[in-house]
C-alpha atoms as a PDB file:
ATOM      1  CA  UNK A   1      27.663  13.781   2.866  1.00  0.00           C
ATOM      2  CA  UNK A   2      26.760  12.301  -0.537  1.00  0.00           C
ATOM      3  CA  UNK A   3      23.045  12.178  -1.227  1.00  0.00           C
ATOM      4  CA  UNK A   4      21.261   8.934  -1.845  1.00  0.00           C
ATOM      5  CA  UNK A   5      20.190   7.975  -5.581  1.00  0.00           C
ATOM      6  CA  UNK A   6      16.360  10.368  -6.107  1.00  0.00           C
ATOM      7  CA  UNK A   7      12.891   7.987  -6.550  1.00  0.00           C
ATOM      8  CA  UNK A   8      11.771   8.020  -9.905  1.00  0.00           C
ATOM      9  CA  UNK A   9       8.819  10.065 -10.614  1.00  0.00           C
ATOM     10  CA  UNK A  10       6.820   6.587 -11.278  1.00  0.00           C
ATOM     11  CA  UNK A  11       7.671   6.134  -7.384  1.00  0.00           C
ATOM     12  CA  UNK A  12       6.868   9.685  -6.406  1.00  0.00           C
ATOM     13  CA  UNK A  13       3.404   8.929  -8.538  1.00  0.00           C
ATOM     14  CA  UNK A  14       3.059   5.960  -6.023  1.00  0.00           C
ATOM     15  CA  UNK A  15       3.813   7.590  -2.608  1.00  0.00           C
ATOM     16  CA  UNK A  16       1.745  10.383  -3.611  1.00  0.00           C
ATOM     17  CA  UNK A  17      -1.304   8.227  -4.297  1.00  0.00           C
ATOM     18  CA  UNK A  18      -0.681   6.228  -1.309  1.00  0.00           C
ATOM     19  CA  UNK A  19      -1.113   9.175   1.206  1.00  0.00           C
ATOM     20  CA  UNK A  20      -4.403   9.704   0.002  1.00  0.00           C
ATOM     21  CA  UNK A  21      -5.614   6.537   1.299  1.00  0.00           C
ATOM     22  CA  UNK A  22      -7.571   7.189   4.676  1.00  0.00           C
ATOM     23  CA  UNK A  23      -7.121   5.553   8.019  1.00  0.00           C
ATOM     24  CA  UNK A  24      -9.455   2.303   7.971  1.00  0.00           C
ATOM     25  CA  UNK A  25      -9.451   2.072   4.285  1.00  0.00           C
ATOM     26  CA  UNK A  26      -7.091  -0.215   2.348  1.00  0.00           C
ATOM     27  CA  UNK A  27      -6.194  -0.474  -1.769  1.00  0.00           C
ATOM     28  CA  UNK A  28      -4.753  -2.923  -3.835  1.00  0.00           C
ATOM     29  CA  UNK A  29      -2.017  -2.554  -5.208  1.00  0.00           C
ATOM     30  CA  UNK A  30      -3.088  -2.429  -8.709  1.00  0.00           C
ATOM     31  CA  UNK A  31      -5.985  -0.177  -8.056  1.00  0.00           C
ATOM     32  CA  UNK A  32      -2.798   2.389  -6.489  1.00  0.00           C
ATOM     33  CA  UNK A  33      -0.989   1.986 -10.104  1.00  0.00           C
ATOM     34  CA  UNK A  34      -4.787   2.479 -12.039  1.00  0.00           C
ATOM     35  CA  UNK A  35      -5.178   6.253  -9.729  1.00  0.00           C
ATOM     36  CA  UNK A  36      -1.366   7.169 -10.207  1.00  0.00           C
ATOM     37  CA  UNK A  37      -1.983   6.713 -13.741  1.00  0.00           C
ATOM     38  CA  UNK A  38       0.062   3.425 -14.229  1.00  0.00           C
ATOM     39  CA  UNK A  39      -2.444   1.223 -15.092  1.00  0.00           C
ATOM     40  CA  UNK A  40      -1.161  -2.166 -15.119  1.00  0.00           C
ATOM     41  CA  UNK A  41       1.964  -1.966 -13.440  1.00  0.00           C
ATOM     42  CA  UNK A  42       0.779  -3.436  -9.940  1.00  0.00           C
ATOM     43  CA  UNK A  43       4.071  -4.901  -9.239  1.00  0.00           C
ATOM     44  CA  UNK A  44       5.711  -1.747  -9.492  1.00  0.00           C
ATOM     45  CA  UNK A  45       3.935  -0.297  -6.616  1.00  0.00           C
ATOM     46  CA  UNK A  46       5.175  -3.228  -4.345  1.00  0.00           C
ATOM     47  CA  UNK A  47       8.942  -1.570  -5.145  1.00  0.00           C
ATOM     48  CA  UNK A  48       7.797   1.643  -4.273  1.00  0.00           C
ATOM     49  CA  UNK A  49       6.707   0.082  -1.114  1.00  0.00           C
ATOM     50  CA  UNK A  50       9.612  -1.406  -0.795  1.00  0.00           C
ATOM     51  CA  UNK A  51      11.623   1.388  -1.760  1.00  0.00           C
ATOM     52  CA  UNK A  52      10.335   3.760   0.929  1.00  0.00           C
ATOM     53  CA  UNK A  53      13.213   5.693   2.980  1.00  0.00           C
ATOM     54  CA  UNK A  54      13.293   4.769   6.792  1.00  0.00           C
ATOM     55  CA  UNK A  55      10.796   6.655   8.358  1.00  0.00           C
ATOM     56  CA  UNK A  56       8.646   7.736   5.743  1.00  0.00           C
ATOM     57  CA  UNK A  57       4.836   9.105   6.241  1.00  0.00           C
ATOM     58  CA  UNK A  58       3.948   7.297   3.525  1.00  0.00           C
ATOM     59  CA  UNK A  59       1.106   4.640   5.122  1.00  0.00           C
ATOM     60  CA  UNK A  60       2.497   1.844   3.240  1.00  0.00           C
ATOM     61  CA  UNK A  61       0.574  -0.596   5.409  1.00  0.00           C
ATOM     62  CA  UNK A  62      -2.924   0.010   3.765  1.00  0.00           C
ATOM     63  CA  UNK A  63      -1.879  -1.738   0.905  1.00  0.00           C
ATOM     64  CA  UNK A  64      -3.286  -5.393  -0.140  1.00  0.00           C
ATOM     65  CA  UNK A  65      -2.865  -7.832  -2.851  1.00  0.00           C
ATOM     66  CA  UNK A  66      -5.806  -8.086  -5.081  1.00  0.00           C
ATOM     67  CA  UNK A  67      -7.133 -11.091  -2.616  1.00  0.00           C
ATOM     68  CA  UNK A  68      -7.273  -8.613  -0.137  1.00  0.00           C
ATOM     69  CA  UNK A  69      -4.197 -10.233   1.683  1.00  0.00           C
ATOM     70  CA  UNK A  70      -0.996  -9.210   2.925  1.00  0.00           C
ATOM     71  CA  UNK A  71       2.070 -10.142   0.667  1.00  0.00           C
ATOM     72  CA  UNK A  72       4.589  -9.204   3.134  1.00  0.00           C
ATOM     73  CA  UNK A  73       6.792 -12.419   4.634  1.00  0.00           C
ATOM     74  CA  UNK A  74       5.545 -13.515   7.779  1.00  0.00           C
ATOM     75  CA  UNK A  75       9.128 -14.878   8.560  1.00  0.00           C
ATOM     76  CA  UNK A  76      10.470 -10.930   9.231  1.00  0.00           C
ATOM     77  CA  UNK A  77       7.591  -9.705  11.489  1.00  0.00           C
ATOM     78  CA  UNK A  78       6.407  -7.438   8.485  1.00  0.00           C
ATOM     79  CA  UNK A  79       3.279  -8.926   8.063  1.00  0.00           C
ATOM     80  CA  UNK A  80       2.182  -8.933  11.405  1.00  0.00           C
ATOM     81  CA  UNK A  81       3.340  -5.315  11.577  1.00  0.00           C
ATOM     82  CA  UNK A  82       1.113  -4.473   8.573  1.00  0.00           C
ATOM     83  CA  UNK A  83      -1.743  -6.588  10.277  1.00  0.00           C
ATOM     84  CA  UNK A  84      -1.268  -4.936  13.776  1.00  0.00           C
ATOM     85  CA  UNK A  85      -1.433  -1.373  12.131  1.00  0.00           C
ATOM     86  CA  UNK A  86      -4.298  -2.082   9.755  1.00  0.00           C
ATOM     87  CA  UNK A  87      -6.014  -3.525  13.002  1.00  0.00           C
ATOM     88  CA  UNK A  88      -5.047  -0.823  14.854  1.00  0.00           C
ATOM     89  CA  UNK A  89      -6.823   1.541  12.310  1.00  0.00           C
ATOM     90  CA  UNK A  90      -9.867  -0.622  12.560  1.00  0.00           C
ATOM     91  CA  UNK A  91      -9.609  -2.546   9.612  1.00  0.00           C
ATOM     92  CA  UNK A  92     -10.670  -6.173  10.264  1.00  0.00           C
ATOM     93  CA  UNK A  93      -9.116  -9.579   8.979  1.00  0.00           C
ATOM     94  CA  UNK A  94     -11.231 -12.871   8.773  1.00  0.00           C
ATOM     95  CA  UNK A  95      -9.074 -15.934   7.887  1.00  0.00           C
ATOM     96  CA  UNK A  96      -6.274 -13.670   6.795  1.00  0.00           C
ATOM     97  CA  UNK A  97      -8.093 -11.770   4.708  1.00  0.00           C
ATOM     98  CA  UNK A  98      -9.527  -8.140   4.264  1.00  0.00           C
ATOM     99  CA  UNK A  99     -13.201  -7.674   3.014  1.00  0.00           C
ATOM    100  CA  UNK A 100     -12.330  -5.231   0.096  1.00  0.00           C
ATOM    101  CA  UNK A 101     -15.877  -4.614  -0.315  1.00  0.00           C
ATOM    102  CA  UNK A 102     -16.129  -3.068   3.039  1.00  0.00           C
ATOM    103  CA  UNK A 103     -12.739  -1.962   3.421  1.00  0.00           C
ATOM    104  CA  UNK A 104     -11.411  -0.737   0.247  1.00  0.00           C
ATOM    105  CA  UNK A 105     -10.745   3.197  -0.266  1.00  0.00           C
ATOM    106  CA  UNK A 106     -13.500   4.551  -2.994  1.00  0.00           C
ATOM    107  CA  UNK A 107     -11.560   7.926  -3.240  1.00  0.00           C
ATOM    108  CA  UNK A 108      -8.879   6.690  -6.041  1.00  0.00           C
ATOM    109  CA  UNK A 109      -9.666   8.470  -9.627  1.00  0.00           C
ATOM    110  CA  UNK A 110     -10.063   4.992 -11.042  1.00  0.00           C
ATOM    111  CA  UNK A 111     -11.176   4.581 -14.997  1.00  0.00           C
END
C-alpha cells in the first residue's frame, strides 16, 4: 500500500486549532488562521477543511464565514449537514445566520 501525499504543516496548524474549538461555539475562518498563527490567510483554512481525510475528528463543522454563515454548497447536502450538527450542538441560526457575538469561541490566542 502506497501512502497518501502528508498535510502540510500550515494544514496541521489548522486542524490543530480547529479541535480546540468547543461544542456550541463556532470561529471564522479567519479568526482560525489569526490563532494558528497565519494571520491573513482565511482562505487557506477553507482547504484545510476541505482537505480533511474521511473520517477525521477534526470538528470541521464549527467553522463560519466572517458573516457568520455557512459557505458550504447547499446543492451537496453539506450545508445542511454543517447546519444540522451545529444545531445539534446547540448553536442557533436566525435567517441563515449565526450570532457570532453569542456564539463565537473566545478561547483562540488572537492578537
Amino acid at each position: 500500500m502506497v501512502p497518501g501525499p502528508q498535510p502540510s504543516e500550515s494544514y496541521r496548524l489548522i486542524w490543530r486549532t480547529v479541535r480546540r474549538i468547543p461544542k456550541g461555539r463556532v470561529a471564522t475562518y479567519g479568526q482560525v488562521a489569526r490563532a494558528a498563527g497565519l494571520g491573513g490567510q482565511a482562505r487557506l483554512v477553507g482547504y484545510a477543511m476541505h482537505a480533511l481525510p474521511e473520517g477525521s475528528s477534526v470538528p470541521w463543522h464549527r467553522v463560519l464565514n466572517f458573516r457568520g454563515r455557512i459557505s458550504l454548497p447547499e446543492a451537496d447536502g453539506q450545508a445542511a449537514l454543517q447546519r444540522a450538527l451545529l444545531e445539534a450542538e446547540g448553536v442557533l441560526f436566525r435567517n441563515g445566520v449565526v450570532d457570532l457575538d453569542r456564539f463565537r469561541w473566545r478561547g483562540a490566542r488572537e492578537p
